[in-house]
PDB file of N, CA and C in Angstrom:
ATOM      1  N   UNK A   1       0.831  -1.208   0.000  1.00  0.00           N
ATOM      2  CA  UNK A   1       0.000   0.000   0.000  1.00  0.00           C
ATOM      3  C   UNK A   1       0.868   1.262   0.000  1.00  0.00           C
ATOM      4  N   UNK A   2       1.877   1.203   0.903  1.00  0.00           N
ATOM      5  CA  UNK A   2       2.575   2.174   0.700  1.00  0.00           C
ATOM      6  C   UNK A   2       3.002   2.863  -0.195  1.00  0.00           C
ATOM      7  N   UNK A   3       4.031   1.716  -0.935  1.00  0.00           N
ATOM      8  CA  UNK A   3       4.521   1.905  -2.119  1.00  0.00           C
ATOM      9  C   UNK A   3       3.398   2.495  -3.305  1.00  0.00           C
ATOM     10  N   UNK A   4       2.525   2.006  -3.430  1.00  0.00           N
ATOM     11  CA  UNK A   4       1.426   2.860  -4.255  1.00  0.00           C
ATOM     12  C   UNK A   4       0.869   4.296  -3.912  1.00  0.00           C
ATOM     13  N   UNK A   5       1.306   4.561  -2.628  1.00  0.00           N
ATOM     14  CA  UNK A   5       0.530   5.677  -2.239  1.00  0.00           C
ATOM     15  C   UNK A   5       1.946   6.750  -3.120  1.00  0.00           C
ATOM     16  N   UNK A   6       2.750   5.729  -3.106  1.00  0.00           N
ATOM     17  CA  UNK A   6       4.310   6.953  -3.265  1.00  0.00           C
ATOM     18  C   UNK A   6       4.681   6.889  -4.697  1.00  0.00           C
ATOM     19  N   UNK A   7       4.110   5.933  -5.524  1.00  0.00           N
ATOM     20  CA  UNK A   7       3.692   5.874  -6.838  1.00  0.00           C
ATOM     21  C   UNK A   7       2.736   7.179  -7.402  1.00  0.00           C
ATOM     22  N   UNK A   8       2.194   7.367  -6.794  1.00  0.00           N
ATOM     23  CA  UNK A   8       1.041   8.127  -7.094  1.00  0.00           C
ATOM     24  C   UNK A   8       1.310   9.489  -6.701  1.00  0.00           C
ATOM     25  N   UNK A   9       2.122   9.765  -5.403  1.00  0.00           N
ATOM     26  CA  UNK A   9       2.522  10.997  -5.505  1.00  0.00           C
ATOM     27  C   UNK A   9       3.420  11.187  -6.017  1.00  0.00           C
ATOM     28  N   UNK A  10       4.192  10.644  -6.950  1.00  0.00           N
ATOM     29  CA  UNK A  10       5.493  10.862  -7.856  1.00  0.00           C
ATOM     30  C   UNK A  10       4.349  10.853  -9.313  1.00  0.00           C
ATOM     31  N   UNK A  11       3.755  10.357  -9.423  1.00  0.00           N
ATOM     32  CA  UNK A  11       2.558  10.343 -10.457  1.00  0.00           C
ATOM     33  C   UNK A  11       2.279  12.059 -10.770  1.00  0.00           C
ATOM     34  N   UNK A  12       1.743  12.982  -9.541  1.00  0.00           N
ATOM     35  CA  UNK A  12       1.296  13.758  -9.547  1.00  0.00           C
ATOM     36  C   UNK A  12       2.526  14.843  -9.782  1.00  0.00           C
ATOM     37  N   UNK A  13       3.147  14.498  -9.139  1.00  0.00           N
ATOM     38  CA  UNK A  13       4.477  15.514  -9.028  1.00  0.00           C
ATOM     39  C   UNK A  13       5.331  15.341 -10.723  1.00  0.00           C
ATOM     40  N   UNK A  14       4.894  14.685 -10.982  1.00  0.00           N
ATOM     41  CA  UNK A  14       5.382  14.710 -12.325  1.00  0.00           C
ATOM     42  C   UNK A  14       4.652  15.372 -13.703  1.00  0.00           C
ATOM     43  N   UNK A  15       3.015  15.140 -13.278  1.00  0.00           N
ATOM     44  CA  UNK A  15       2.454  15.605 -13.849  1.00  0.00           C
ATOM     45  C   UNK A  15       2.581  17.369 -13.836  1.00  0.00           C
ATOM     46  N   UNK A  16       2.440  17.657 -12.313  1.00  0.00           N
ATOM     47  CA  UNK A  16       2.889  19.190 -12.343  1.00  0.00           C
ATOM     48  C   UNK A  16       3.978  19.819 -12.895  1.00  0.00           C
ATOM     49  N   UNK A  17       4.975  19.004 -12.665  1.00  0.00           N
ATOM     50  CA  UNK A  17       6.241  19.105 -13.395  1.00  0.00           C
ATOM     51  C   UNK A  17       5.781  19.786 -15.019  1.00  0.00           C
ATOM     52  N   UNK A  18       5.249  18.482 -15.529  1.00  0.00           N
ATOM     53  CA  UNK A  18       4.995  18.748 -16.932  1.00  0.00           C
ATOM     54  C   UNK A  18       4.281  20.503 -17.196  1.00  0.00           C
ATOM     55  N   UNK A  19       3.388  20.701 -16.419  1.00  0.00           N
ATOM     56  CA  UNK A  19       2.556  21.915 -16.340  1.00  0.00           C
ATOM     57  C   UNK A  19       3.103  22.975 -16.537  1.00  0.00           C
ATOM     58  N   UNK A  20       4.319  22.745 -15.141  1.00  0.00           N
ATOM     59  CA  UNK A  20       4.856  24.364 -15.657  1.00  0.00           C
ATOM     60  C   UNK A  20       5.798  24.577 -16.499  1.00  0.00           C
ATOM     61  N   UNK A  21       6.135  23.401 -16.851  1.00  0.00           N
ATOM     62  CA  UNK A  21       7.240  23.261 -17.901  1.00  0.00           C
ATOM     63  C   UNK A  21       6.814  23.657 -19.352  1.00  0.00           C
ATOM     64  N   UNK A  22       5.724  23.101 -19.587  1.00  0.00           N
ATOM     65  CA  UNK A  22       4.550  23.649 -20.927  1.00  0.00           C
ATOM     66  C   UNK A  22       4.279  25.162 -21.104  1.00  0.00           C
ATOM     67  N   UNK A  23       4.014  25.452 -19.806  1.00  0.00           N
ATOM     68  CA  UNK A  23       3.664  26.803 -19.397  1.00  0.00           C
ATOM     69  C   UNK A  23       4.849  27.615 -19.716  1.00  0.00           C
ATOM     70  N   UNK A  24       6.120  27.192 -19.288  1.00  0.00           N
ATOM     71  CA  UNK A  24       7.260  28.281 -19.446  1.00  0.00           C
ATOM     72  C   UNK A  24       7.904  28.176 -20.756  1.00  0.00           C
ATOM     73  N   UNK A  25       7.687  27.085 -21.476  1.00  0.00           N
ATOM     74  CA  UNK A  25       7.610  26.853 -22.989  1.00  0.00           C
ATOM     75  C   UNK A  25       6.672  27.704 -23.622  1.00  0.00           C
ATOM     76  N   UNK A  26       5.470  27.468 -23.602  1.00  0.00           N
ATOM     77  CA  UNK A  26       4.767  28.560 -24.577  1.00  0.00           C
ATOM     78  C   UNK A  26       5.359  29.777 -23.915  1.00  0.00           C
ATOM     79  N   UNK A  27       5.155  30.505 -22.341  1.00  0.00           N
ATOM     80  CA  UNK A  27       5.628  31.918 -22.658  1.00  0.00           C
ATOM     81  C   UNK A  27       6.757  32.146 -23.274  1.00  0.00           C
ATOM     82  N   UNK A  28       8.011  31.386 -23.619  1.00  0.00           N
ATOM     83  CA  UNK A  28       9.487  31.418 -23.951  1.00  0.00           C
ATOM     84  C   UNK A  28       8.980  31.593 -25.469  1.00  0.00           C
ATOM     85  N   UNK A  29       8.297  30.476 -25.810  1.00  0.00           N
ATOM     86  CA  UNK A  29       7.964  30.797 -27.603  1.00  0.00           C
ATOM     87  C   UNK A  29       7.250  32.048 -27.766  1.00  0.00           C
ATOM     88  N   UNK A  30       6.105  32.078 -27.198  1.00  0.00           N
ATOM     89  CA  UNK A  30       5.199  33.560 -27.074  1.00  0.00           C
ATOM     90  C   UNK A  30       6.673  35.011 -27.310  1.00  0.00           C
ATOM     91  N   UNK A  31       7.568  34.820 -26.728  1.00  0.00           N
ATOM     92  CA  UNK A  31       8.163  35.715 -26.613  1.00  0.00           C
ATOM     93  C   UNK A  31       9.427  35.800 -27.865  1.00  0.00           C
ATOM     94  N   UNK A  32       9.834  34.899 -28.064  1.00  0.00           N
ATOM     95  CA  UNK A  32      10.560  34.696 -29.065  1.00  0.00           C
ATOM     96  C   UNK A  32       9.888  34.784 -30.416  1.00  0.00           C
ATOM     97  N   UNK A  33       8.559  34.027 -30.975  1.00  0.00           N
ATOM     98  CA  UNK A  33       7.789  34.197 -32.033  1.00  0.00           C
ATOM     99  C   UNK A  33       6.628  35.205 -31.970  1.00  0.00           C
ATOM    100  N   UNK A  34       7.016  36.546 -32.236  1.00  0.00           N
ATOM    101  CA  UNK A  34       6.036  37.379 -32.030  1.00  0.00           C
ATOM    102  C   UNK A  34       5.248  37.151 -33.755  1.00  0.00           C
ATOM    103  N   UNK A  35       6.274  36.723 -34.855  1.00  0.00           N
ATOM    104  CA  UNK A  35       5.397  37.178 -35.948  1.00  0.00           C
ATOM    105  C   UNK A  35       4.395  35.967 -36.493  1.00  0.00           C
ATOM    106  N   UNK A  36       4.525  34.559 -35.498  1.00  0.00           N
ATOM    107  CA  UNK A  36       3.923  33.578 -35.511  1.00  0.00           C
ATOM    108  C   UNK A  36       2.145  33.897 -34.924  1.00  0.00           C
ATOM    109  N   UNK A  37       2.015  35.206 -33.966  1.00  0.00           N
ATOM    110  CA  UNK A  37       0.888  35.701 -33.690  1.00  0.00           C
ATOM    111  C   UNK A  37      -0.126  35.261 -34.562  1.00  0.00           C
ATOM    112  N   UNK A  38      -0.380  36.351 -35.648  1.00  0.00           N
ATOM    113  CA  UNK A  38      -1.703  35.545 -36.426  1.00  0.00           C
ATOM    114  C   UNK A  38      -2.252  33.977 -36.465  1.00  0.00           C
ATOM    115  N   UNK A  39      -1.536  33.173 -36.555  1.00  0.00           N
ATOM    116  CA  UNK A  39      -1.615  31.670 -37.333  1.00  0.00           C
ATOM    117  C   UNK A  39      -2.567  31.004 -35.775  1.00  0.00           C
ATOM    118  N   UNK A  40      -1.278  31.428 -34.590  1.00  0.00           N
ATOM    119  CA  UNK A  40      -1.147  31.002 -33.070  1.00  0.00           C
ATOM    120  C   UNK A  40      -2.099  31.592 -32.477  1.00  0.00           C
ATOM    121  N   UNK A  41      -3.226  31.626 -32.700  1.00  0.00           N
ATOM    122  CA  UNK A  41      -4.619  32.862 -31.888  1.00  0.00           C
ATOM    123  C   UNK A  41      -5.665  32.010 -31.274  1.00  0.00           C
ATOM    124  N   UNK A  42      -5.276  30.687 -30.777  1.00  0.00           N
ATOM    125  CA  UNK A  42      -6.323  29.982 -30.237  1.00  0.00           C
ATOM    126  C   UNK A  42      -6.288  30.103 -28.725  1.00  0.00           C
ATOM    127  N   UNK A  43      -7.546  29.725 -28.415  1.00  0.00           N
ATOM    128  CA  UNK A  43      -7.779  30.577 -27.019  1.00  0.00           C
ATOM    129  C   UNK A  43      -7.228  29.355 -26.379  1.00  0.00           C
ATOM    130  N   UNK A  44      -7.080  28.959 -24.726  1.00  0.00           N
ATOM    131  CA  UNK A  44      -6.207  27.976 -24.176  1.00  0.00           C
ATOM    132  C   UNK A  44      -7.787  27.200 -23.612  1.00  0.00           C
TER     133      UNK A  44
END
């Protein structure tokens, strides 16, 4: 049981991981591809 409980919070913690990592990716592109604007206009 344990071991699953610690599965699962490495589960989650990874998933967040991914989050802000996505997150600081698009703002990094956002900022770098300004003339990609038009094409890139979908709402989140």
């Amino acid at each position: 049981m344990e071991q699953l409980g610690l599965s699962m919070v490495r589960l989650i913690q990874m998933k967040t991981l991914k989050m802000h990592f996505s997150k600081k990716r698009k703002l990094i592109m956002k900022k770098k591809g300004k003339k990609k604007k038009k094409r890139d206009q979908r709402p989140e």
